[in-house]
N, C-alpha and C. Protein backbone atom coordinates (compact mmCIF):
# COMPACT_ATOMS: atom_id res chain seq x y z
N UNK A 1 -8.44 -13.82 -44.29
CA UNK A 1 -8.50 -13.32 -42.93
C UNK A 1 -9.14 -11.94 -42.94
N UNK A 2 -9.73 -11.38 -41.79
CA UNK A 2 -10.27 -10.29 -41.56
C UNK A 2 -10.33 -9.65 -40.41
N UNK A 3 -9.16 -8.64 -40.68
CA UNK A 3 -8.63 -7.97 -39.72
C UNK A 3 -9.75 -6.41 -39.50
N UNK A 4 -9.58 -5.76 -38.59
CA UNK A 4 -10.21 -4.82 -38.04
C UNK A 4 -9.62 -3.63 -37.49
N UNK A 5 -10.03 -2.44 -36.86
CA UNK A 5 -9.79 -1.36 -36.46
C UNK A 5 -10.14 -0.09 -37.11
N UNK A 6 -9.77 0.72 -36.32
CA UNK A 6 -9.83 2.47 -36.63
C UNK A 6 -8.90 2.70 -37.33
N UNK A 7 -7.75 2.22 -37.29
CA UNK A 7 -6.78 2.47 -38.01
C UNK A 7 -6.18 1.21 -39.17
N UNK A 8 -7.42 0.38 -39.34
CA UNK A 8 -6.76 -0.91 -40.29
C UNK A 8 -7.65 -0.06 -41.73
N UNK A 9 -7.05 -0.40 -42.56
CA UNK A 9 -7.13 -0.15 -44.08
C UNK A 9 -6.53 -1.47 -45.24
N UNK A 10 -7.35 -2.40 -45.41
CA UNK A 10 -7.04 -3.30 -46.06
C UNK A 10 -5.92 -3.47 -47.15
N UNK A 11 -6.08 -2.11 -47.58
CA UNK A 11 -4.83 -2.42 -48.77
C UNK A 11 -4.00 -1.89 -48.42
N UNK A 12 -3.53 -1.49 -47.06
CA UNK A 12 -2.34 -1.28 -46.85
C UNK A 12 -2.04 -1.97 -45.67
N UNK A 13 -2.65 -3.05 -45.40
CA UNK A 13 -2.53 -3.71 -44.08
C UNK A 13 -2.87 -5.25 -44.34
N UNK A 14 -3.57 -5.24 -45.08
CA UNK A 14 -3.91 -7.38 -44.75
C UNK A 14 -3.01 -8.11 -45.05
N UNK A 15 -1.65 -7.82 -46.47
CA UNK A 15 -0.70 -8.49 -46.45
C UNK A 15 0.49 -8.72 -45.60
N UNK A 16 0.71 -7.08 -44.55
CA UNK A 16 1.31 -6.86 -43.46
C UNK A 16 1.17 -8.22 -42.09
N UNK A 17 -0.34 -7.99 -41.75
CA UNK A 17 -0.85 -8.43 -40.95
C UNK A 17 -0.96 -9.95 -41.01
N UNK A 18 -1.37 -9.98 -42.75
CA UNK A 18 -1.72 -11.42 -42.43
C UNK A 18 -0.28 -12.23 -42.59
N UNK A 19 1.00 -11.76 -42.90
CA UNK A 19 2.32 -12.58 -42.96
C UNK A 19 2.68 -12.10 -41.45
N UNK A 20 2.11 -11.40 -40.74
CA UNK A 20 2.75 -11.43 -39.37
C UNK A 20 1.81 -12.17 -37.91
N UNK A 21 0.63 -12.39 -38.86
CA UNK A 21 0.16 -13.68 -37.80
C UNK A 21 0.90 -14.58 -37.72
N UNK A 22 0.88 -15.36 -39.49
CA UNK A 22 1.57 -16.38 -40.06
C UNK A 22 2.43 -16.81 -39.30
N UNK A 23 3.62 -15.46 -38.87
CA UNK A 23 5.21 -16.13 -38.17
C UNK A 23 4.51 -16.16 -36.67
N UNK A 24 3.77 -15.69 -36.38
CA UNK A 24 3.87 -15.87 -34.81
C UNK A 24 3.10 -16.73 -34.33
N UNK A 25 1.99 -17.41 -35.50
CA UNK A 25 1.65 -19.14 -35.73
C UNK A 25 2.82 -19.98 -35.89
N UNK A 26 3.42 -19.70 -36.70
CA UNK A 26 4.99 -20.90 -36.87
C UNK A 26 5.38 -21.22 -35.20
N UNK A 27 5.35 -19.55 -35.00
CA UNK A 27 6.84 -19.47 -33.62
C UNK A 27 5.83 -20.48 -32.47
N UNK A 28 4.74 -20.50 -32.48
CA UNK A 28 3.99 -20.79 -31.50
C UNK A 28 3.60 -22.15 -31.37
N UNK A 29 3.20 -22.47 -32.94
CA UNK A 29 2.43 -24.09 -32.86
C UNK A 29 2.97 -25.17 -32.00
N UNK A 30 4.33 -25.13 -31.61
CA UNK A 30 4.74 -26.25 -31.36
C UNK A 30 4.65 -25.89 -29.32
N UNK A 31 3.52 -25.18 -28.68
CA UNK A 31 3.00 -24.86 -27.64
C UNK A 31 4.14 -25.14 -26.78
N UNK A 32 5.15 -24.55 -26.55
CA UNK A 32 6.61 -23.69 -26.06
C UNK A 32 5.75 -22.43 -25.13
N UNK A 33 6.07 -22.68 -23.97
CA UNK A 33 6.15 -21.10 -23.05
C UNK A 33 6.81 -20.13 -23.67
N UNK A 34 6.70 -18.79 -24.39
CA UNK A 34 7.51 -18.12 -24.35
C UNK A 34 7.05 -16.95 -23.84
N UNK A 35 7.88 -16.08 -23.66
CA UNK A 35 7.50 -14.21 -23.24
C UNK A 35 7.26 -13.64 -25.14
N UNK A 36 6.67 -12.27 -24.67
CA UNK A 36 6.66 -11.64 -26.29
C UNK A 36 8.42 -11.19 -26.53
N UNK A 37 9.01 -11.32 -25.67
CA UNK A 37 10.31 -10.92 -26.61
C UNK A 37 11.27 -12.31 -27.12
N UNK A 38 10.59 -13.29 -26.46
CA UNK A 38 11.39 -14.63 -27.14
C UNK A 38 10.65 -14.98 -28.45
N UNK A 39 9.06 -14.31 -28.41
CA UNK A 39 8.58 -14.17 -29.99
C UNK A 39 9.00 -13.78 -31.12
N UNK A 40 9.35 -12.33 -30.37
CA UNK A 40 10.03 -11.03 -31.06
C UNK A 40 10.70 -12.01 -31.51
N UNK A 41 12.13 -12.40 -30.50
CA UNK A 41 13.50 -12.71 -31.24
C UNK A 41 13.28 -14.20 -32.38
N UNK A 42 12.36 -14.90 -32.56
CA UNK A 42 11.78 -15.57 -33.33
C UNK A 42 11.13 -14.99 -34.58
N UNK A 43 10.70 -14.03 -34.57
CA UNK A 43 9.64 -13.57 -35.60
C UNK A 43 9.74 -12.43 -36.54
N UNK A 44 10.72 -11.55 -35.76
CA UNK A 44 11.63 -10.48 -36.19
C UNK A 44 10.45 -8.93 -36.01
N UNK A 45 9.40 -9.40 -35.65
CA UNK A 45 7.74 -8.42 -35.01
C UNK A 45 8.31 -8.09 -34.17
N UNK A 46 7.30 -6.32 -33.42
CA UNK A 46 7.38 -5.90 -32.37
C UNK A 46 6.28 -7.01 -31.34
N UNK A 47 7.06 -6.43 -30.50
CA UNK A 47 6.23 -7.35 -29.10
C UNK A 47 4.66 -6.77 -29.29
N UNK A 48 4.63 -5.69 -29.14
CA UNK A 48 2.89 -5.31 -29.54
C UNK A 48 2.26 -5.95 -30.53
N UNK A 49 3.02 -5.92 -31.21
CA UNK A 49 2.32 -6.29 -32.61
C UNK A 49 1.96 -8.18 -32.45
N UNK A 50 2.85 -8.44 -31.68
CA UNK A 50 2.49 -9.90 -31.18
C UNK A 50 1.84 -9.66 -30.17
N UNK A 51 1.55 -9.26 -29.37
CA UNK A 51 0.56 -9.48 -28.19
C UNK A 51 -0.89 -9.56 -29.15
N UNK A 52 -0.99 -8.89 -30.44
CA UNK A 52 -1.72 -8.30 -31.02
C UNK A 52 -2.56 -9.53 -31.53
N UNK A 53 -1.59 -10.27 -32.35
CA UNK A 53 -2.06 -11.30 -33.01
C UNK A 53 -2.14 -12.47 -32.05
N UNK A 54 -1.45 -12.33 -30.87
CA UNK A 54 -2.05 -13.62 -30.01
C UNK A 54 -3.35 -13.36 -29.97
N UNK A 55 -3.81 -12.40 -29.44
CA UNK A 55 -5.19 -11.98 -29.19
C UNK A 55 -6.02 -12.60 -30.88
N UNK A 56 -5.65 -12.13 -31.86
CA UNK A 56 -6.39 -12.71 -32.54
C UNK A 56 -7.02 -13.96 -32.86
N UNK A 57 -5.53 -14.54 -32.47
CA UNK A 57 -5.60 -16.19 -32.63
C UNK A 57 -6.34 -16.91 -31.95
N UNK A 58 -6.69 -16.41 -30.89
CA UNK A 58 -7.80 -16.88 -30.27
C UNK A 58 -9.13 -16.67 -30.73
N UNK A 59 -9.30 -15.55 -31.37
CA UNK A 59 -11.06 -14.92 -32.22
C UNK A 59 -11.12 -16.15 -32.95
N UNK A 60 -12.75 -16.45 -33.00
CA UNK A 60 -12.76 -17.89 -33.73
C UNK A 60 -12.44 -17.70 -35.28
N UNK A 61 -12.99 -16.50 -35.96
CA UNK A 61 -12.43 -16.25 -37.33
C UNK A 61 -10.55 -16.71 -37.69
N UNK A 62 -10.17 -16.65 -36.69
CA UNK A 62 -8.34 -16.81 -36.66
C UNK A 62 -8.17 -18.61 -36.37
N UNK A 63 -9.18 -19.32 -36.14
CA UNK A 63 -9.16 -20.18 -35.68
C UNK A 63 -9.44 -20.78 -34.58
N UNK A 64 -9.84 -19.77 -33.25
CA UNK A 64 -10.39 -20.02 -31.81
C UNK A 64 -9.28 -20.89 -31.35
N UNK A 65 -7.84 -20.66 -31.39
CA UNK A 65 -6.78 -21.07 -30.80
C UNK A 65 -6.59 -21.20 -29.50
N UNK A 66 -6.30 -21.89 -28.33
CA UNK A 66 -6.01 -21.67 -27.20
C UNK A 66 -5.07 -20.51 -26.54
N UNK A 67 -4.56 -19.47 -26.31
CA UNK A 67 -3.47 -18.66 -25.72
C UNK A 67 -3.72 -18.70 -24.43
N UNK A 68 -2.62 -19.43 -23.69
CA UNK A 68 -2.51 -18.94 -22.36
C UNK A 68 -1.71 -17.89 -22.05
N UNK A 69 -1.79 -17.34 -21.10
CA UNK A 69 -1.23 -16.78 -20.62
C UNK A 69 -0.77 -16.37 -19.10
N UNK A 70 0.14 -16.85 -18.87
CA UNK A 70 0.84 -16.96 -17.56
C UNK A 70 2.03 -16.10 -16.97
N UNK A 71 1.61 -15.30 -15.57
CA UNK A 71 2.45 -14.61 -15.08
C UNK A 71 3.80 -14.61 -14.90
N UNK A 72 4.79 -14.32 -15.17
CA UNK A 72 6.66 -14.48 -14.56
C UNK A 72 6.72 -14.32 -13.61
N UNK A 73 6.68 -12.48 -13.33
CA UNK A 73 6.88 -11.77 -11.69
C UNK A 73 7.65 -10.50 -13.00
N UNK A 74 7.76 -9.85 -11.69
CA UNK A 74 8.04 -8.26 -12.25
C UNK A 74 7.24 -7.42 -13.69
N UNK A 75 5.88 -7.56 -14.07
CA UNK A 75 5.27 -7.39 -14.71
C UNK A 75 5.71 -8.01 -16.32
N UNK A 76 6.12 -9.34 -16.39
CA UNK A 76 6.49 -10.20 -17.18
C UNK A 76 5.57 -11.25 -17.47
N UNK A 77 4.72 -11.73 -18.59
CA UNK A 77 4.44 -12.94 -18.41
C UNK A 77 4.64 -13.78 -19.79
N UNK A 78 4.43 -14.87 -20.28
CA UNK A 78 4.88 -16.28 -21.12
C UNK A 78 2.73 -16.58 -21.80
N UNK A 79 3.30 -17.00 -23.28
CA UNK A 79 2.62 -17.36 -23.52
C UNK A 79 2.69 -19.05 -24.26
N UNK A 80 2.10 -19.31 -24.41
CA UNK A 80 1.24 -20.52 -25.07
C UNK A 80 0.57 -20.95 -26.11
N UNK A 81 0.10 -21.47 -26.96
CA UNK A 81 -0.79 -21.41 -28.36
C UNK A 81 -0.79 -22.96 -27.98
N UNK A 82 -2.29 -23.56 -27.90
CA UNK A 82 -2.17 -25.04 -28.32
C UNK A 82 -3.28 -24.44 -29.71
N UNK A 83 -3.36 -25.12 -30.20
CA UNK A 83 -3.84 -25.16 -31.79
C UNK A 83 -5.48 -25.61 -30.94
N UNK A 84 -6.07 -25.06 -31.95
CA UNK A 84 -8.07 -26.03 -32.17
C UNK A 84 -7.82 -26.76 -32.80
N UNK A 85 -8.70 -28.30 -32.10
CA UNK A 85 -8.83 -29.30 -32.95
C UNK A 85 -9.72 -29.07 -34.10
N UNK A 86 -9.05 -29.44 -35.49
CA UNK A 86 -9.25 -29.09 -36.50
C UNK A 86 -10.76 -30.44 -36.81
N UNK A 87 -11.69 -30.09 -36.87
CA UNK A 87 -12.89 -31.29 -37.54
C UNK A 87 -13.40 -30.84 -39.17
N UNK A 88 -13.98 -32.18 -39.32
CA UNK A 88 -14.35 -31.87 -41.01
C UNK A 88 -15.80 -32.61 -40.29
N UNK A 89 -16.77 -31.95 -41.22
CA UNK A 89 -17.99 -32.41 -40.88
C UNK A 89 -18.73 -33.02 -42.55
C-alpha cells in the first residue's frame, strides 16, 4: 500500500496505517450502515483516523471500494463499504 501526506513518513507510518485500514476493511466488508463511532467501537481507531481510511478505500490504489455516505440529522452521518468486484484478466 501507499500511503501519502505532509506528515506521512513511511517508516514510521505504513505498518500503523496499513493494520488500521485492515480493521476498518474487516469492520466494513460485510456493507452494515454504520456512523464512525460504531467503527471506532469495532476497531478500537479514532473516528478521524477512520473517516481517513474510508476515504482511502475508495482511491483505486486501496481498491476503488464503494463508500457511501449518508446523512442521520444533527450533523451525524453512517457509512457503507460495498467491496469492487474483484476480476482476473
Amino acid at each position: 500500500m501507499r500511503f501519502n501526506g505532509s506528515d506521512y513518513v513511511p517508516e514510521r507510518d505504513d505498518e500503523r496505517l496499513g493494520s488500521q485500514i485492515d480493521r476498518v476493511w474487516f469492520a466494513m466488508c460485510d456493507r452494515r450502515w454504520r456512523t464512525l463511532k460504531e467503527i471506532s467501537q469495532l476497531t478500537g481507531d479514532p473516528e478521524a483516523s477512520i473517516s481517513a481510511q474510508l476515504r482511502h478505500l475508495r482511491k483505486p490504489r486501496f481498491g476503488g471500494h464503494c463508500v457511501e455516505k449518508e446523512y442521520v440529522g444533527n450533523g451525524l452521518f453512517k457509512y457503507r463499504l460495498t467491496p469492487a468486484e474483484v476480476t482476473s484478466d
